[in-house]
Protein backbone atom coordinates (compact mmCIF):
# COMPACT_ATOMS: atom_id res chain seq x y z
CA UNK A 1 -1.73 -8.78 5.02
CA UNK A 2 -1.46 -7.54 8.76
CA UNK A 3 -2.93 -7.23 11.37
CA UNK A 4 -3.96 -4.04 13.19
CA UNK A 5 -4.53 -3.38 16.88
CA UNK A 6 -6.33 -0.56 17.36
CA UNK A 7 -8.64 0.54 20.46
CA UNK A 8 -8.36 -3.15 21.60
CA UNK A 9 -9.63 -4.73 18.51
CA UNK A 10 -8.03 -6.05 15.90
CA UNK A 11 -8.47 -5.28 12.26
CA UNK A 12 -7.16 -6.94 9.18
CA UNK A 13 -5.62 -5.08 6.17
CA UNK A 14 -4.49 -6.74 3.17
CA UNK A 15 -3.36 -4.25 0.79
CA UNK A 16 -1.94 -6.86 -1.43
CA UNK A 17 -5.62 -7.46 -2.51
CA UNK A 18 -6.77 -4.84 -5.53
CA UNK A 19 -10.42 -4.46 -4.18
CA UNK A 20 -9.07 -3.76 -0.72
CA UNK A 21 -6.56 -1.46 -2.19
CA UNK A 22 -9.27 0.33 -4.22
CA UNK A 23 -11.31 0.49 -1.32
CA UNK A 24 -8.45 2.10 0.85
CA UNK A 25 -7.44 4.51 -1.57
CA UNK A 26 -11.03 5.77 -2.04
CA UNK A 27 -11.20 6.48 1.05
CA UNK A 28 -8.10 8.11 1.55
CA UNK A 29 -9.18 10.50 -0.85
CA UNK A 30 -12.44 11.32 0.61
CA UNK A 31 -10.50 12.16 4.04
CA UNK A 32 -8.25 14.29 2.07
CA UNK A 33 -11.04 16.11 0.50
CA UNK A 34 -13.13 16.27 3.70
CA UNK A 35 -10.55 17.31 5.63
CA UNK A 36 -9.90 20.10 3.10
CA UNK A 37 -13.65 21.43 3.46
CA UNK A 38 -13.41 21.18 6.64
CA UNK A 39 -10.61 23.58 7.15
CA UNK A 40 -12.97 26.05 5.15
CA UNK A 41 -15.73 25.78 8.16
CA UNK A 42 -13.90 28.56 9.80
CA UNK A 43 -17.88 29.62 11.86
CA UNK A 44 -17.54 26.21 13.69
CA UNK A 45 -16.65 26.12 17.09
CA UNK A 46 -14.00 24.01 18.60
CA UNK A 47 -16.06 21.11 19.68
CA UNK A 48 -17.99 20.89 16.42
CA UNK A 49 -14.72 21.11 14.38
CA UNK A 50 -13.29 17.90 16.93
CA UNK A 51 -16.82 16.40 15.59
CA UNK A 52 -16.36 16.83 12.04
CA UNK A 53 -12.80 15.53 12.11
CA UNK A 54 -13.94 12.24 14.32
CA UNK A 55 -16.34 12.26 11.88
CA UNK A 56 -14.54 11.86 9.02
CA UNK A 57 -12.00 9.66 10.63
CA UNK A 58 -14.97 7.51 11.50
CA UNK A 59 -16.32 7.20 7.79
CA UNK A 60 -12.61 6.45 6.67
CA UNK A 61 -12.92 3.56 9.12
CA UNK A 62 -16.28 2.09 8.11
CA UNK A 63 -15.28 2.22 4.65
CA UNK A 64 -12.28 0.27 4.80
CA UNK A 65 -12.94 -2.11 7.53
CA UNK A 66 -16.93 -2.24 7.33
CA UNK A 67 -19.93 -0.89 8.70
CA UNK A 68 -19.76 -0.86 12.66
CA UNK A 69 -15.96 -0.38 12.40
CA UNK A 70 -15.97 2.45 13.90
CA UNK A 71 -18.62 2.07 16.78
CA UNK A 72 -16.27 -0.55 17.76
CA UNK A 73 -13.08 1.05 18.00
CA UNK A 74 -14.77 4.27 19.19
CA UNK A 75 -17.45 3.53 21.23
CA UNK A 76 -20.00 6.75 20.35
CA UNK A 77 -16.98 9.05 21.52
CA UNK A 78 -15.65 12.12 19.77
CA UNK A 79 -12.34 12.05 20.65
CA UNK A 80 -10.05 13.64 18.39
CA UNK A 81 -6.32 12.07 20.12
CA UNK A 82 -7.74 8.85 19.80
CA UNK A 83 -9.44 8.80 15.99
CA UNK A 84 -6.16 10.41 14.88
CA UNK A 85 -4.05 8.26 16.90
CA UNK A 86 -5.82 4.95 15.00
CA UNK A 87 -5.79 6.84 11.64
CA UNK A 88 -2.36 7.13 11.96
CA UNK A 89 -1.75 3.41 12.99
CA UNK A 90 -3.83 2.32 9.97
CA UNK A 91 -1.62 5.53 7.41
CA UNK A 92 1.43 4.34 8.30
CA UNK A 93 0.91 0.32 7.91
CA UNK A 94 -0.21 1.47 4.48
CA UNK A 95 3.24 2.94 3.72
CA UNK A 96 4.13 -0.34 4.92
CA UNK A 97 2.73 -2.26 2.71
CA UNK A 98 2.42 -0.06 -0.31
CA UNK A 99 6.18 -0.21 -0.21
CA UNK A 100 6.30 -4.06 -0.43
CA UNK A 101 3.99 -3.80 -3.04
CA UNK A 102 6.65 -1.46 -4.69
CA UNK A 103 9.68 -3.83 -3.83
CA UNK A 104 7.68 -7.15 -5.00
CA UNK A 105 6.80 -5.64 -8.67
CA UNK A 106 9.79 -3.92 -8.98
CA UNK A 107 11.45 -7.19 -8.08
CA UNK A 108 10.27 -8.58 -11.23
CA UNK A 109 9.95 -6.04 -13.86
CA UNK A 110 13.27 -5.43 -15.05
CA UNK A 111 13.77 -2.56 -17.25
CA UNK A 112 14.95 -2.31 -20.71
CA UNK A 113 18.94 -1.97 -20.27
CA UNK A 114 18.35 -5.15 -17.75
CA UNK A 115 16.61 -7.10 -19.63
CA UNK A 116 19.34 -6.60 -22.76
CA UNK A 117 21.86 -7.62 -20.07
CA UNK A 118 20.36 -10.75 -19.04
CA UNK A 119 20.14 -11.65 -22.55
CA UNK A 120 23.92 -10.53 -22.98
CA UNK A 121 24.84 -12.68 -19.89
CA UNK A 122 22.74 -15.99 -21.41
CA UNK A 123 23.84 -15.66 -24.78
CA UNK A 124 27.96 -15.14 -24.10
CA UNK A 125 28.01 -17.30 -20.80
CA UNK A 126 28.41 -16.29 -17.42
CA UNK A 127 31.81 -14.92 -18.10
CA UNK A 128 31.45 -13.77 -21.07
CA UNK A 129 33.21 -16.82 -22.96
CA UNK A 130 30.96 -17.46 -26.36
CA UNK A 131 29.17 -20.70 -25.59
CA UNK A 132 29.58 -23.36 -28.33
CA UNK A 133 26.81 -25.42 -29.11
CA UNK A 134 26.99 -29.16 -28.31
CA UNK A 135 27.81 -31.43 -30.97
CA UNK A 136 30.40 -28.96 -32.36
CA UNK A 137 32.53 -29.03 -29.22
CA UNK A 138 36.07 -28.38 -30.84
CA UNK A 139 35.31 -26.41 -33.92
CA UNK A 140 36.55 -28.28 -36.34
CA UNK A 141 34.28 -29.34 -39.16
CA UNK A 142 33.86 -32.65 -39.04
CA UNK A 143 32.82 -33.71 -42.73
């Protein structure tokens, strides 16, 4: 989990948590896709295109974070620096912590060859000797 600073408030994102993941992804692809149509507006004028994008950054925000996130942050305004500038904050703590996702399961899914290793390793002893059962400790048979 971390926490964000963003326009002077601070938001919590815990990406280790499936719904919030869900959530975030979601989103992400509805910015992707909006931002996408919004390239296709070509009649728009510069101030409405600033609008749109706020406006989708804005969505993105209230999705993830909750309603009123981002009249918070934001404060009415359509400022295109400053939505981009905290989409970007929030983008690249996800890398973040997508990676440590990545590094925690891959951490303890070993693969096939490692796994037959492991077993290689317990069966024959650290070094390799052949471990003999207790009991039996010389070899000799003793009947």
């Amino acid at each position: 989990m971390s926490m964000l600073k963003i326009c002077g408030q601070e938001l919590e994102l815990d990406l280790f948590d499936a719904d919030t993941m869900e959530v975030y992804e979601k989103s992400m692809d509805e910015v992707v896709k909006r931002a996408e149509e919004s390239k296709k507006h070509t009649e728009l004028s510069n101030a409405d295109g600033i609008r749109e994008m706020c406006g989708i950054v804005k969505n993105f925000f209230d999705e993830v974070f909750g309603d009123g996130t981002a009249e918070k942050l934001f404060k009415g305004k359509n400022n295109l620096a400053i939505c981009m500038d905290a989409f970007g904050i929030v983008s690249s703590e996800a890398g973040k912590m997508k990676g440590q996702v990545n590094a925690i399961t891959n951490k303890y899914n070993m693969n096939r060859a490692q796994r037959r290793q492991e077993g290689k390793k317990n069966k024959h002893g650290k070094n390799g000797a052949v471990v003999t059962p207790i009991g039996n400790a010389s070899g000799r048979d003793n009947s």
